[in-house]
C-alpha atoms as a PDB file:
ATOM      1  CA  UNK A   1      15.229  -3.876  15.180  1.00  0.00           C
ATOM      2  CA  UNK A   2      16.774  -3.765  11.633  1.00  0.00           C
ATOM      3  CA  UNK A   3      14.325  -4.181   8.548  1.00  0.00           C
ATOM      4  CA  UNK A   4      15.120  -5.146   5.326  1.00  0.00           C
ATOM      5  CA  UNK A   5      13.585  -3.717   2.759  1.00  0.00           C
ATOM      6  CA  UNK A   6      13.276  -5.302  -0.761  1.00  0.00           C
ATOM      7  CA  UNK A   7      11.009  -6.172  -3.827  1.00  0.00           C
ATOM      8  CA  UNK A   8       9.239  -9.331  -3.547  1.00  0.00           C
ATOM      9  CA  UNK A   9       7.078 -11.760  -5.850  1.00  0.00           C
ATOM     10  CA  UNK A  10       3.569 -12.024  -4.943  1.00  0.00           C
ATOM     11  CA  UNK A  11       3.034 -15.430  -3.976  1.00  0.00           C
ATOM     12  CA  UNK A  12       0.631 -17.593  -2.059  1.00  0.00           C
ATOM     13  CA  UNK A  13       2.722 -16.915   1.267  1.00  0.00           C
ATOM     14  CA  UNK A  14       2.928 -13.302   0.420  1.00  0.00           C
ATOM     15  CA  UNK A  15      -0.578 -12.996   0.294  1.00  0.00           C
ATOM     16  CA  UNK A  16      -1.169 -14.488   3.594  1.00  0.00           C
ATOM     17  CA  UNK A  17       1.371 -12.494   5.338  1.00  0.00           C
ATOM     18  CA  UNK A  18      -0.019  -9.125   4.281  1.00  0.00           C
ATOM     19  CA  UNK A  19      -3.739 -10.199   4.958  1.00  0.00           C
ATOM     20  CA  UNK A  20      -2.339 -10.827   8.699  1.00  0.00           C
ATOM     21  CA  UNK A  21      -0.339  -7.243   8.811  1.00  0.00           C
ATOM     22  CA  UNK A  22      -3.379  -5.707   8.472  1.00  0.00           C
ATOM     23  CA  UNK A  23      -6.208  -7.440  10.079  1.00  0.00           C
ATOM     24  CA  UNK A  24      -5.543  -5.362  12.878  1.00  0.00           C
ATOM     25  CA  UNK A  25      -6.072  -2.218  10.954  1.00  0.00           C
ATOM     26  CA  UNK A  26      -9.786  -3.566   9.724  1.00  0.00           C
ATOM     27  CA  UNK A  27     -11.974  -2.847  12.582  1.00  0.00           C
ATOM     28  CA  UNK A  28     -11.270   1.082  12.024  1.00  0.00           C
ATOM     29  CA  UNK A  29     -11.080   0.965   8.821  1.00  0.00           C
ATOM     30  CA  UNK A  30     -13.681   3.217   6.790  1.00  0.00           C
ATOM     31  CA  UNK A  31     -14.740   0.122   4.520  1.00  0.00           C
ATOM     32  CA  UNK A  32     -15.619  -1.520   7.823  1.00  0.00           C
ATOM     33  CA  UNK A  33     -16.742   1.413   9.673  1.00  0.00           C
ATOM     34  CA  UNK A  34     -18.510   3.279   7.499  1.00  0.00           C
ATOM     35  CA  UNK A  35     -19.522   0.857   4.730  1.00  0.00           C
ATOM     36  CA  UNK A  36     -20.017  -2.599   7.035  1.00  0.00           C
ATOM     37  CA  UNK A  37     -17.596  -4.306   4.937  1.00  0.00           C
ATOM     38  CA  UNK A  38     -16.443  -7.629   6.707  1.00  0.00           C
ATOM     39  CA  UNK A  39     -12.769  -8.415   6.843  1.00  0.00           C
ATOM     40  CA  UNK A  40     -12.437 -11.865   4.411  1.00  0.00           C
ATOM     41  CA  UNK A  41      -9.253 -11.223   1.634  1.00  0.00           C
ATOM     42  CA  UNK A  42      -9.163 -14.053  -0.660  1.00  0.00           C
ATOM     43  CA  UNK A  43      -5.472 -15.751  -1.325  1.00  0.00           C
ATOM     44  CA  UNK A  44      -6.033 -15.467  -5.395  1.00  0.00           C
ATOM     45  CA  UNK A  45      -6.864 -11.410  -5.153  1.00  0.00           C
ATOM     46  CA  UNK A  46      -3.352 -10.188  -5.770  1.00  0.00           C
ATOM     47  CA  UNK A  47      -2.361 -14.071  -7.074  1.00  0.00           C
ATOM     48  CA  UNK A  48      -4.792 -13.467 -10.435  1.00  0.00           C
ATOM     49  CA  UNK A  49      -2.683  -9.937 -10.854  1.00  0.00           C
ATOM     50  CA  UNK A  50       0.408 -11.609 -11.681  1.00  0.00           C
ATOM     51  CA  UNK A  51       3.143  -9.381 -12.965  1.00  0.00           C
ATOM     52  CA  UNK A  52       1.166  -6.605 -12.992  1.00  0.00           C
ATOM     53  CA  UNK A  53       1.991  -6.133  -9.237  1.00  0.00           C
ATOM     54  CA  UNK A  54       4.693  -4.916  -8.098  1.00  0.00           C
ATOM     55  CA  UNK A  55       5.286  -5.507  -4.092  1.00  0.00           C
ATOM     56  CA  UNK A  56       7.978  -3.565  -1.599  1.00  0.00           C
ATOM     57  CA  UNK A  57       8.132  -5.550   1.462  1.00  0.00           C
ATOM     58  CA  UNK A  58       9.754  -4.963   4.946  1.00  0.00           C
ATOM     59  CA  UNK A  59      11.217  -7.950   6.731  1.00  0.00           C
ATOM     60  CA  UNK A  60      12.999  -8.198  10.150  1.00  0.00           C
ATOM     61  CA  UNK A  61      16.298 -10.482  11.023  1.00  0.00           C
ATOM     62  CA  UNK A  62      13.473 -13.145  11.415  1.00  0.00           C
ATOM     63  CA  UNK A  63      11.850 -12.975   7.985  1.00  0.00           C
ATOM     64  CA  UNK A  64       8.608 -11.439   9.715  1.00  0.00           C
ATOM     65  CA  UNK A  65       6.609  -8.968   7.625  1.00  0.00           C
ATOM     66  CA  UNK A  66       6.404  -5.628   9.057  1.00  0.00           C
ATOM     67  CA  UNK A  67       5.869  -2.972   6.077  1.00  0.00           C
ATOM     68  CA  UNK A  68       4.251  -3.795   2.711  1.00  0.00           C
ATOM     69  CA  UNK A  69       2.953  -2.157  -0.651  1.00  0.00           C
ATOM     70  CA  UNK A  70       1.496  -3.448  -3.592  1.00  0.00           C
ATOM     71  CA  UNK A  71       0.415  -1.456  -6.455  1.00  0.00           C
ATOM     72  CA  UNK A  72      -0.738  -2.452 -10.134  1.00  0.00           C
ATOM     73  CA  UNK A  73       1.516  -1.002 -12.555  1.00  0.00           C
ATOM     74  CA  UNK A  74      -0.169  -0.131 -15.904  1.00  0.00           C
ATOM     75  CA  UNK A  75       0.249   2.486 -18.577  1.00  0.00           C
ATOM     76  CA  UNK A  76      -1.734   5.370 -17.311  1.00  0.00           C
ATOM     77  CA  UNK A  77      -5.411   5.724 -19.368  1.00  0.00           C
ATOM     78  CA  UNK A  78      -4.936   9.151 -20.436  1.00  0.00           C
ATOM     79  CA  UNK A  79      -1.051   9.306 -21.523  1.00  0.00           C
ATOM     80  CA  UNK A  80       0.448   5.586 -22.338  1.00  0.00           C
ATOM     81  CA  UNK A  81       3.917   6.737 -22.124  1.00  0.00           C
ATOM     82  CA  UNK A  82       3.607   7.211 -18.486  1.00  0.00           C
ATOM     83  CA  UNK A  83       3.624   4.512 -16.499  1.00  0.00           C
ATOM     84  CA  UNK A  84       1.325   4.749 -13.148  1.00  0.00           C
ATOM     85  CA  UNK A  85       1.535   2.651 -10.395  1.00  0.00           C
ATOM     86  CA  UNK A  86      -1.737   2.118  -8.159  1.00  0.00           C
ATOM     87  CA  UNK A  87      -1.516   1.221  -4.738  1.00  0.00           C
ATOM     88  CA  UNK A  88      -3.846  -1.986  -3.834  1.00  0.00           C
ATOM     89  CA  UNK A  89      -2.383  -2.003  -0.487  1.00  0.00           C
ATOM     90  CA  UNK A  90       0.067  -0.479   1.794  1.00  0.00           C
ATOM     91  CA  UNK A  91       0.704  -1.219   5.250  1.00  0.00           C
ATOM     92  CA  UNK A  92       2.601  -0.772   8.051  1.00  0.00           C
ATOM     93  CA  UNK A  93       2.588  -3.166  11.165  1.00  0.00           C
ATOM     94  CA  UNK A  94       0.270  -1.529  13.745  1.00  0.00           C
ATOM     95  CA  UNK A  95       2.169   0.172  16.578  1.00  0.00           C
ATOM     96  CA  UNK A  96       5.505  -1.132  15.058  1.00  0.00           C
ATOM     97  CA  UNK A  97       6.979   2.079  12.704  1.00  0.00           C
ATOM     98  CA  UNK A  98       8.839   5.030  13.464  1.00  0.00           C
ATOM     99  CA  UNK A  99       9.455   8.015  11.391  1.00  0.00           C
ATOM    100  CA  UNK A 100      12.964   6.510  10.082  1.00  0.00           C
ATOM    101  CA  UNK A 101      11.307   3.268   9.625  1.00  0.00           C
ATOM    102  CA  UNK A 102       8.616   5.081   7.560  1.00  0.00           C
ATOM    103  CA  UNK A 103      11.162   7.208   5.859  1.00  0.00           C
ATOM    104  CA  UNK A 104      13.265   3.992   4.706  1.00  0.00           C
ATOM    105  CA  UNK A 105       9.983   2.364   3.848  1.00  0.00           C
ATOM    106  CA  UNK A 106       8.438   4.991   1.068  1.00  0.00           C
ATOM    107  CA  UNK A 107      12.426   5.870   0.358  1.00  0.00           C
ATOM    108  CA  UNK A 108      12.392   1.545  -0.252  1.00  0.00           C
ATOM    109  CA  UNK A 109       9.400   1.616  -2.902  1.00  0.00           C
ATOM    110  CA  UNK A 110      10.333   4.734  -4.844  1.00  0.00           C
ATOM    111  CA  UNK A 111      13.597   3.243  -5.514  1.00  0.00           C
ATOM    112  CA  UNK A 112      11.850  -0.243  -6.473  1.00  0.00           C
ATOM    113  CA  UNK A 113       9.283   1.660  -8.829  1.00  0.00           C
ATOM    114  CA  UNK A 114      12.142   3.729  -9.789  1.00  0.00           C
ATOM    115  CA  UNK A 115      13.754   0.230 -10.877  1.00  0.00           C
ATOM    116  CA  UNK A 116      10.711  -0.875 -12.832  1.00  0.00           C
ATOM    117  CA  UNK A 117      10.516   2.311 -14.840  1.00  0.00           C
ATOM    118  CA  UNK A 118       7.393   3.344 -13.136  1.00  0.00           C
ATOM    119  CA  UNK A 119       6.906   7.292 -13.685  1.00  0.00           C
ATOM    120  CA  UNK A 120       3.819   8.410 -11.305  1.00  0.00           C
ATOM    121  CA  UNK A 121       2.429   5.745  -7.706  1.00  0.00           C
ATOM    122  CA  UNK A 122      -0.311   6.291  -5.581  1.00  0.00           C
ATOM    123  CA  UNK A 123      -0.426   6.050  -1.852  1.00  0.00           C
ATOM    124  CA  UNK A 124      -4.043   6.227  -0.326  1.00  0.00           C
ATOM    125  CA  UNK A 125      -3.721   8.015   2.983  1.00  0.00           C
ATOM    126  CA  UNK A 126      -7.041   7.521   4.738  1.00  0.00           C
ATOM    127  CA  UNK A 127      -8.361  10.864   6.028  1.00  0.00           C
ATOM    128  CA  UNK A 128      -8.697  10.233   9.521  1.00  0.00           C
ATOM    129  CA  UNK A 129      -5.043   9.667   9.760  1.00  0.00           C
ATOM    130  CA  UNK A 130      -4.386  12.280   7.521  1.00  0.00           C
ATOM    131  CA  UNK A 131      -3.326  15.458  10.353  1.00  0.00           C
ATOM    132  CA  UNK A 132      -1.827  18.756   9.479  1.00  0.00           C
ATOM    133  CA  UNK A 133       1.466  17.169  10.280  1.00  0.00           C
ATOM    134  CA  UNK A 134       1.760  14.033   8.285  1.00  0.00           C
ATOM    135  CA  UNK A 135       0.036  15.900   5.521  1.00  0.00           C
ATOM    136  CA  UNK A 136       3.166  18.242   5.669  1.00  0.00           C
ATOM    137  CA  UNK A 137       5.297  15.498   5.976  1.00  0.00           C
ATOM    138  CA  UNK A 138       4.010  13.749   3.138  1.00  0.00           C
ATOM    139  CA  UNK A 139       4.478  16.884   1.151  1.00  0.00           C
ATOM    140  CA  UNK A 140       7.974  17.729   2.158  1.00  0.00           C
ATOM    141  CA  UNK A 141       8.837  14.035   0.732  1.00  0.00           C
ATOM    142  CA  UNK A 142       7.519  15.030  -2.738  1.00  0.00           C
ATOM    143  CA  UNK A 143       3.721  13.814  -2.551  1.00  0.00           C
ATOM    144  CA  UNK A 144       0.884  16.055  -3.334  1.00  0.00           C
ATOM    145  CA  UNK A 145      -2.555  15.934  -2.927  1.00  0.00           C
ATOM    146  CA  UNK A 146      -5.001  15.033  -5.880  1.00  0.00           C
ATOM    147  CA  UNK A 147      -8.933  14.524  -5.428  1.00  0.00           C
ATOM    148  CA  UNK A 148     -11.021  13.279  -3.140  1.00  0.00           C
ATOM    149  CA  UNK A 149     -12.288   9.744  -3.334  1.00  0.00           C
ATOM    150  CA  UNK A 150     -15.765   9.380  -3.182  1.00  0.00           C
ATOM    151  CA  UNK A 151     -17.364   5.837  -1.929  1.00  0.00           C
ATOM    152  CA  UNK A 152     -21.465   4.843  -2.325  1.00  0.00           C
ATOM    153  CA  UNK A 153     -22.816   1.216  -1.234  1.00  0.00           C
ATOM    154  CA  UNK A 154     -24.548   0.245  -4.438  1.00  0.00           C
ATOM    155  CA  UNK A 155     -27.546  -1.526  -2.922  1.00  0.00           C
ATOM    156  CA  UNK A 156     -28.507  -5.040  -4.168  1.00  0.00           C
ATOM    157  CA  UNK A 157     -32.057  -6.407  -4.462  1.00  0.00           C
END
């Protein structure tokens, strides 16, 4: 299967497409999982962003999505002259990458961010997936590890 890979507008279409890529990740999920956090993505989340979003997409000879990642691009708080690029979403079609689709993939959006002038991204790996193995992987591309991120349920009422 061949992919194209390319930056794309966020549109209403978009935003539909990537809500079905990853439905099928939700049910493991840690929001869901661990937090109880129902599956229900409105169309105007990334629509409201605008510009401020920059999306890489995958596409095969049919036009169907199979890879996507969309990250806010903003001067970063504590240094405006670099510009830092945080990932809202990233996603790959469930059961449907390889390591050289994966490879062309992140090789796709650095070159796209690269484009746009964009100096530091993000790419949240959850920890479950996280093994010895991809983490080495990960590194040997250039990534490095930085914090942990901590979640709490605020409680209402």
């Amino acid at each position: 299967m061949s992919i194209t890979f390319q930056k794309e507008k966020v549109t209403a279409k978009l935003t539909l497409e990537v809500r079905d890529l990853y439905a099928p990740w939700w049910e493991e999920s840690d929001f869901h999982t661990k937090l109880g956090v129902d599956y229900k993505p409105l169309l105007s989340q990334f629509l409201t962003l605008g510009d401020s979003v920059i999306a890489v997409t995958g596409r095969d000879e049919q036009g169907n999505l199979k890879y996507v990642y969309a990250a806010v691009v903003t001067p970063y708080v504590y240094n405006p002259f670099v510009t830092y690029a945080q990932e809202c979403v990233w996603c790959v079609e469930k059961g449907g990458s390889s390591v050289r689709g994966l490879l062309q993939f992140l090789e796709a959006i650095e070159k796209t961010l690269k484009e746009a002038e964009v100096d530091i991204f993000s790419l949240v790996v959850p920890n479950k997936y996280l093994t010895e193995t991809k983490s080495k992987f990960f590194k040997k591309l250039g990534f490095i590890e930085m914090d942990t991120v901590m979640f709490k349920e605020v409680t209402h009422g």
